[in-house]
Protein backbone atom coordinates (compact mmCIF):
# COMPACT_ATOMS: atom_id res chain seq x y z
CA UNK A 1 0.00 0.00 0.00
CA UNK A 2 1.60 2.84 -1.06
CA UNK A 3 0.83 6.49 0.22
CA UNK A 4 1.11 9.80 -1.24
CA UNK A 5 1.95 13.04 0.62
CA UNK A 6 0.36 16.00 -0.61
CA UNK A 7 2.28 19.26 -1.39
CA UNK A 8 2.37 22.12 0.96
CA UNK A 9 0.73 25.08 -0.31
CA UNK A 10 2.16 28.75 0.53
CA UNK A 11 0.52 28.79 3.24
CA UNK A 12 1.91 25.50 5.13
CA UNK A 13 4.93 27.06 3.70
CA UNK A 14 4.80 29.79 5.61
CA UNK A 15 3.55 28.35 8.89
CA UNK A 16 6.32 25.98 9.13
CA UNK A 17 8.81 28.93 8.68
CA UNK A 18 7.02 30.71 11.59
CA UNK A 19 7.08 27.34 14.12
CA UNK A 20 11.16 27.44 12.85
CA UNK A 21 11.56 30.50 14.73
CA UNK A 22 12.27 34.14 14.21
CA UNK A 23 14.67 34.61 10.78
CA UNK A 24 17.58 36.91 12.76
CA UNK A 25 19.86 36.54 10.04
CA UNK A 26 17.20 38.44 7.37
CA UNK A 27 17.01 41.10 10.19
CA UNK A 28 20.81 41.45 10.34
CA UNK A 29 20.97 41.94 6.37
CA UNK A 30 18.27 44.61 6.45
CA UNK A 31 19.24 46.45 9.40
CA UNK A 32 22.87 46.28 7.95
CA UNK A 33 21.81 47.94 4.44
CA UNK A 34 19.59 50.56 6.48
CA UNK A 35 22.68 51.53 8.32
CA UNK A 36 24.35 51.77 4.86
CA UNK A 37 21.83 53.44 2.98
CA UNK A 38 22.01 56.32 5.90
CA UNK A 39 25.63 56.94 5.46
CA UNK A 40 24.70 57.40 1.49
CA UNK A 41 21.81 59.88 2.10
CA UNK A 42 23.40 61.87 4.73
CA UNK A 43 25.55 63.96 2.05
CA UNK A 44 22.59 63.94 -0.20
CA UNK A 45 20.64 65.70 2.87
CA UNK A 46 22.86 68.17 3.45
CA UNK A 47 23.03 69.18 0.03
CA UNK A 48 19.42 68.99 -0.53
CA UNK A 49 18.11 71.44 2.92
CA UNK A 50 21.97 73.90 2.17
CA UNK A 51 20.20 74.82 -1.60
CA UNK A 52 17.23 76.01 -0.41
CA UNK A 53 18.55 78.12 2.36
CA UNK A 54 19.06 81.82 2.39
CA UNK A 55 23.13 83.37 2.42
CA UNK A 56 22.05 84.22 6.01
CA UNK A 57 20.46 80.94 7.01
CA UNK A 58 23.34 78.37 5.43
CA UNK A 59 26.22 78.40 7.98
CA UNK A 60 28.39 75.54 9.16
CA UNK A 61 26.42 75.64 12.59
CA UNK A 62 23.48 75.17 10.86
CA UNK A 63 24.57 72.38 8.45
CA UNK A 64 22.01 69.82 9.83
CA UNK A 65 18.99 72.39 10.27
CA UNK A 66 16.09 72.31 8.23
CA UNK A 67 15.53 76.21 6.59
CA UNK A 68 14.11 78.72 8.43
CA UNK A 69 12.51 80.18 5.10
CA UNK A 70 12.27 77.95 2.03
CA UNK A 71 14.13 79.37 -0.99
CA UNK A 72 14.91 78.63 -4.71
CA UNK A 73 17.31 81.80 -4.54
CA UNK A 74 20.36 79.70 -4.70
CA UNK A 75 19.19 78.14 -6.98
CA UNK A 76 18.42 80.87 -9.50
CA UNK A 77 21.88 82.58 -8.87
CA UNK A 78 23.78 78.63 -9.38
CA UNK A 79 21.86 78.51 -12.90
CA UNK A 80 22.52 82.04 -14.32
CA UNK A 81 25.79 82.42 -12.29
CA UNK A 82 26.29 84.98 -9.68
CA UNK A 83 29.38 87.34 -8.23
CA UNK A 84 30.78 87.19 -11.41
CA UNK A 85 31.23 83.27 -11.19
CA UNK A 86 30.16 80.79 -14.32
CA UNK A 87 26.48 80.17 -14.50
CA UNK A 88 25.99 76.25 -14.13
CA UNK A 89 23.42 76.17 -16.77
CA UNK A 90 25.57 77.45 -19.68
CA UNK A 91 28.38 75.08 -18.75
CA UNK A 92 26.05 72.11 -18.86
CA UNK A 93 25.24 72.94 -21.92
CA UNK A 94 28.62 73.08 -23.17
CA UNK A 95 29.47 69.83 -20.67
CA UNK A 96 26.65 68.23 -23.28
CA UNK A 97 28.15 69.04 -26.21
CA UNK A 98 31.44 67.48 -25.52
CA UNK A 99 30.49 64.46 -23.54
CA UNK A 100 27.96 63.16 -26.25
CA UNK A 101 30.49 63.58 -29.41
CA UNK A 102 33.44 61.82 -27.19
CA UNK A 103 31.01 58.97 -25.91
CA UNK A 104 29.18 58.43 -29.50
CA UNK A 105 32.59 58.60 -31.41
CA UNK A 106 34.78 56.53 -28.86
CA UNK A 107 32.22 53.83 -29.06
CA UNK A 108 31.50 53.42 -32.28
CA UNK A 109 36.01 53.47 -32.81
CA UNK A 110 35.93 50.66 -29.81
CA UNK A 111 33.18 48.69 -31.29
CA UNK A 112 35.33 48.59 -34.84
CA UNK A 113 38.53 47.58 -32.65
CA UNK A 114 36.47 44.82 -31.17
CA UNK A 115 35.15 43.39 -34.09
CA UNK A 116 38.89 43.06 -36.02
CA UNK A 117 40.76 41.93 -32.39
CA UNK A 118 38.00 39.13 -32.26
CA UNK A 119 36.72 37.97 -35.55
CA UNK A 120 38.77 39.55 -37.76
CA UNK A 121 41.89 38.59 -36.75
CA UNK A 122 45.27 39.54 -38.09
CA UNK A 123 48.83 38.59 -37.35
CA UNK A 124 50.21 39.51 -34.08
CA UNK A 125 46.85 40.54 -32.83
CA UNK A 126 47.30 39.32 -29.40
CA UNK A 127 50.12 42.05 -28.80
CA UNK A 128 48.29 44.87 -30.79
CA UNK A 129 45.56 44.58 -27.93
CA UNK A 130 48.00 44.65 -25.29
CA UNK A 131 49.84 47.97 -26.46
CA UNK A 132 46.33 49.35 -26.51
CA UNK A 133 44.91 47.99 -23.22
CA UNK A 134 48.28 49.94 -22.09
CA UNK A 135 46.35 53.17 -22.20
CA UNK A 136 43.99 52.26 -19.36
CA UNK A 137 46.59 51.72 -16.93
CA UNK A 138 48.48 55.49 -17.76
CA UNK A 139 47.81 57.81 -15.00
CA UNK A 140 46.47 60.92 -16.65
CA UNK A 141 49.14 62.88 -14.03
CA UNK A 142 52.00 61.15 -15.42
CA UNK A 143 51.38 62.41 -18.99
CA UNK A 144 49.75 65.93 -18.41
CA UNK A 145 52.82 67.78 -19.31
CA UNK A 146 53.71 65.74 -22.34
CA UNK A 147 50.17 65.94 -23.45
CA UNK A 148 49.12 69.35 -22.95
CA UNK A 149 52.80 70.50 -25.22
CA UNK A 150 51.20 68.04 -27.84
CA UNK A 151 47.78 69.21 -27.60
CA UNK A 152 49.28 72.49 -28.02
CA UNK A 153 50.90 71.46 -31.35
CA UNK A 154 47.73 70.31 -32.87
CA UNK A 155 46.04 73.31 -32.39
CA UNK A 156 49.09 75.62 -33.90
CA UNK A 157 48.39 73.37 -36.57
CA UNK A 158 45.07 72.44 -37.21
CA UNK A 159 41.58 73.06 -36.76
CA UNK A 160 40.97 71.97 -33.64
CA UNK A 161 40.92 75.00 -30.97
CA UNK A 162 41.36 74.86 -27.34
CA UNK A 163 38.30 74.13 -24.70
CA UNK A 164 35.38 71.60 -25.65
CA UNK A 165 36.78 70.71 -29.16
CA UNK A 166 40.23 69.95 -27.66
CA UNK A 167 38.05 68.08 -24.76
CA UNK A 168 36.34 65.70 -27.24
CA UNK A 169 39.32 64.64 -29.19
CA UNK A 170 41.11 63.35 -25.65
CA UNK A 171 37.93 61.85 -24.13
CA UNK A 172 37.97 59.68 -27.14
CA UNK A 173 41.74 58.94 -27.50
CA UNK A 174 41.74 58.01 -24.40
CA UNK A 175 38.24 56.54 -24.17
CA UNK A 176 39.44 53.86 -26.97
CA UNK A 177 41.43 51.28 -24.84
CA UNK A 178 38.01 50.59 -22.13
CA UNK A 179 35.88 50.69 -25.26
CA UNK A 180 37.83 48.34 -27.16
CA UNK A 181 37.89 45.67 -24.42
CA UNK A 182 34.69 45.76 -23.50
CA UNK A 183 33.55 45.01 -27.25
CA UNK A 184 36.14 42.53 -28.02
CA UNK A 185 34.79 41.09 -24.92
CA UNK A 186 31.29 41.10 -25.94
CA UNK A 187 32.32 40.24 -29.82
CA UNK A 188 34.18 37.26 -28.43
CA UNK A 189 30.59 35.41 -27.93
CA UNK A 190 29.51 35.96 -30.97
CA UNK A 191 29.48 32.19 -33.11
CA UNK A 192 32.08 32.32 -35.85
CA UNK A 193 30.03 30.57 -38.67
CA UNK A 194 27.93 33.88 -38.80
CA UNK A 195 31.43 35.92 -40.58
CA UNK A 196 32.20 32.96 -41.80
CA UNK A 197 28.80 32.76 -43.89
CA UNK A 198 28.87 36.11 -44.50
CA UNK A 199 32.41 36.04 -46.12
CA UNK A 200 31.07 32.79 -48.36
CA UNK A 201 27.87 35.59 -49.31
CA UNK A 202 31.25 38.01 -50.26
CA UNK A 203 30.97 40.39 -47.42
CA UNK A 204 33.95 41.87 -46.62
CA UNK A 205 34.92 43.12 -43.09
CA UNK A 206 33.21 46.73 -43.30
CA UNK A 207 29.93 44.81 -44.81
CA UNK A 208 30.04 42.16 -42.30
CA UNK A 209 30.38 44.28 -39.27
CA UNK A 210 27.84 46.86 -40.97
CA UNK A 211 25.10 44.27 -41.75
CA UNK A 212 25.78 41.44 -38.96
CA UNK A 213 27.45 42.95 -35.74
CA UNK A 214 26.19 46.24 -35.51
CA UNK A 215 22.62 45.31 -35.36
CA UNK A 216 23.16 43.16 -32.36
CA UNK A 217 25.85 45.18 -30.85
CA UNK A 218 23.07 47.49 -28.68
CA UNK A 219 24.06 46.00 -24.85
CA UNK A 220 27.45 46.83 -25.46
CA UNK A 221 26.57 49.92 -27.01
CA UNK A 222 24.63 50.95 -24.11
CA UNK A 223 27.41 50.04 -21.89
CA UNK A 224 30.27 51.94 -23.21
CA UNK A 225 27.99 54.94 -24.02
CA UNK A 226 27.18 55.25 -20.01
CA UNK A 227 30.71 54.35 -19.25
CA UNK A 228 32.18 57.01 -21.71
CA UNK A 229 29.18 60.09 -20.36
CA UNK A 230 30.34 59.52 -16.99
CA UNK A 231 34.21 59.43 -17.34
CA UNK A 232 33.68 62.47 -19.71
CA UNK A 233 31.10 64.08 -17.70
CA UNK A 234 33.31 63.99 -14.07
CA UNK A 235 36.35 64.37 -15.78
CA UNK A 236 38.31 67.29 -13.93
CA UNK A 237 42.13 67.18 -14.70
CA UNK A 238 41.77 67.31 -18.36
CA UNK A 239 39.37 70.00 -18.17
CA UNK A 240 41.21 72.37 -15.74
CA UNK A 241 43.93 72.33 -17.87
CA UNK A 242 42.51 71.84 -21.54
CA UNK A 243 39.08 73.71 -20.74
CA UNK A 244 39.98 76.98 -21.85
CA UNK A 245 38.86 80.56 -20.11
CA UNK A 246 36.79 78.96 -17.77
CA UNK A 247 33.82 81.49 -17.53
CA UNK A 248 33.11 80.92 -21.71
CA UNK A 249 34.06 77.69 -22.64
CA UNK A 250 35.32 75.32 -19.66
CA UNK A 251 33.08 72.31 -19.01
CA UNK A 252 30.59 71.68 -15.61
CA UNK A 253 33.53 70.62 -13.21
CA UNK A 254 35.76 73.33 -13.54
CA UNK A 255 32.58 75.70 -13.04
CA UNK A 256 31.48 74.17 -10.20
CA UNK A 257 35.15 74.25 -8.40
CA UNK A 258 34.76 78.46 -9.58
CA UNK A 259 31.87 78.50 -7.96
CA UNK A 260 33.15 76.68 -4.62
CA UNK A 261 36.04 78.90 -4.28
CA UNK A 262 36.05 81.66 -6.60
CA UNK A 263 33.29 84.02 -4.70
CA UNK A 264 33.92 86.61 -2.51
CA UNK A 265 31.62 85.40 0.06
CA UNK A 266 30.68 82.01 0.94
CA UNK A 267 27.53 81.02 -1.22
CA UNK A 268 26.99 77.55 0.37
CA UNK A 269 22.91 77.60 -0.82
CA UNK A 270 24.36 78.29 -4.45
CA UNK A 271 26.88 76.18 -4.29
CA UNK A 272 25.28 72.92 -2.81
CA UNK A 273 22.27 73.81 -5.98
CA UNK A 274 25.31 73.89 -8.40
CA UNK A 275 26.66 70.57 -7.57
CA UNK A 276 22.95 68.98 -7.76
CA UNK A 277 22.64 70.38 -11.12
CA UNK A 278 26.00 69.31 -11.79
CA UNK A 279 25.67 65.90 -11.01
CA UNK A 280 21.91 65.60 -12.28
CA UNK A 281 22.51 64.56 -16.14
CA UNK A 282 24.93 61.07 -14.15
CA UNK A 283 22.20 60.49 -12.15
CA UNK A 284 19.40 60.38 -14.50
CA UNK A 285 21.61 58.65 -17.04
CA UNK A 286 21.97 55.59 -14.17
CA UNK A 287 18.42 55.66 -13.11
CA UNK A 288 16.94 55.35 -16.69
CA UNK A 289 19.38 53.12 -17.98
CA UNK A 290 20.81 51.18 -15.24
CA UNK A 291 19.12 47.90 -15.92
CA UNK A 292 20.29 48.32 -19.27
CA UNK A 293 24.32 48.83 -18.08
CA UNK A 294 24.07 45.67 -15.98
CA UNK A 295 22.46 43.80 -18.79
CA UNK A 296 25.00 44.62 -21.34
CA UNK A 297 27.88 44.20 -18.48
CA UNK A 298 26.59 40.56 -18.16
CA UNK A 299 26.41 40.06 -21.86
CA UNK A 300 30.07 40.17 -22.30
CA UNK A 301 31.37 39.31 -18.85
CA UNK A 302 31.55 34.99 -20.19
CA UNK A 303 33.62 34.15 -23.29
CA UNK A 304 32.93 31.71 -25.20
């Protein structure tokens, strides 16, 4: 005689968990991350309640204190610039226009590199990715003085002028070697007998990448394109010293460090609004597309 047990249901489930006893180790986790995710904030609040508080009102003694009045003052005066320091909106609009070019053409350069390093492959490959991955590990400090007398050459002698144009030719130089592994990496999964029927179909390698790997190249894409706004966006050691005058055409960074400690009197509501609407463009890039930069991060992170 045989005898059949029945499955629990969710709510046996559940009861049995409650007769095991209390699940301390869950409340250890949470409590841990809420401990955590104060430690985050705390900056966050700070800057939040110091923007919309009055010259007056915004003291160190009174870092912690909610305002006494409620004002947008600070952040009218970090927008169309105040004392005569930089206005933060026109230099996020410049910031814009050199962190999109840099990202869109340093991508679409890595994305090439990554196709040839990993399907089409030419002698002594190996060592011509090496030599390039060599650029990721070059402090931009040990360099700066090198680079800034050939920067200087190539705008005696060509088109390119100093402050965002100058900005967007090194944020994709140097944006290459990151761009160019993570592709390769990505590329690397890719089957083989796909080029290999397309060269039988007589694609060559522009046609090939054009009509087969582009079109499924979008994770990466997305990856490097956040990876390269960021890098471009925060950048400040290129831009202090490649930015140009930096009340007309330096980039977000080097306005907001004006603005921090170029005023005659301490701003700290104008300031602490500046470095939200500094840091506002990162931020929205992550929250809108950060599901996206962990998908295409996992897309390439297991060769094949």
């Amino acid at each position: 005689m045989s005898t059949t047990v029945a499955p629990l249901n969710d709510k046996a489930v559940e009861a049995r968990h409650v007769r095991r006893g209390f699940d301390w180790g869950r409340l250890v986790r949470y409590f841990l991350l809420f401990i955590g995710l104060v430690f985050v904030l705390i900056p966050v609040y700070v800057l939040v309640i110091t923007s919309f508080k009055e010259v007056s009102d915004a003291g160190p003694s009174r870092a912690w204190a909610l305002p006494e009045k409620w004002s947008v003052g600070g952040w009218q005066r970090a927008w169309g610039g105040f004392d005569a320091m930089p206005a933060i909106g026109q230099a996020l609009g410049r910031t814009l226009l050199m962190v999109i070019p840099a990202a869109l053409i340093s991508s679409f350069l890595g994305s090439l590199n990554g196709f040839v390093l990993s399907k089409w492959r030419f002698p002594k490959a190996n060592i011509v990715f090496v030599l390039l991955l060599f650029g990721m590990f070059i402090p931009y400090q040990a360099v700066i003085i090198p680079l800034y007398q050939m920067v200087a050459n190539i705008q005696a002698t060509t088109f390119i002028s100093p402050g965002i144009p100058s900005l967007i030719m090194l944020h994709v130089i140097y944006g290459i070697p990151i761009t160019t592994l993570i592709f390769r990496n990505y590329y690397h999964n890719v089957p083989q007998e796909l080029i290999e029927a397309a060269r039988v179909d007589g694609a060559g390698m522009l046609a090939t990448y054009w009509r087969i790997i582009l079109p499924i190249s979008i994770p990466s894409f997305v990856v490097v394109l956040i990876w390269q706004f960021t890098s471009a966006w925060n950048d400040f050691l290129f831009a202090i010293f490649f930015g140009g005058v930096p009340q007309t055409q330096a980039p977000v960074t080097v306005s907001l460090q004006f603005i921090a400690t170029g005023s005659m009197y301490a701003d700290h509501g104008a300031t602490m609004a500046a470095a939200l609407l500094a840091s506002a463009p990162t931020m929205l890039v992550y929250i809108l597309l950060g599901r996206y930069f962990i998908g295409g991060l996992m897309a390439g992170s297991v060769k094949g």
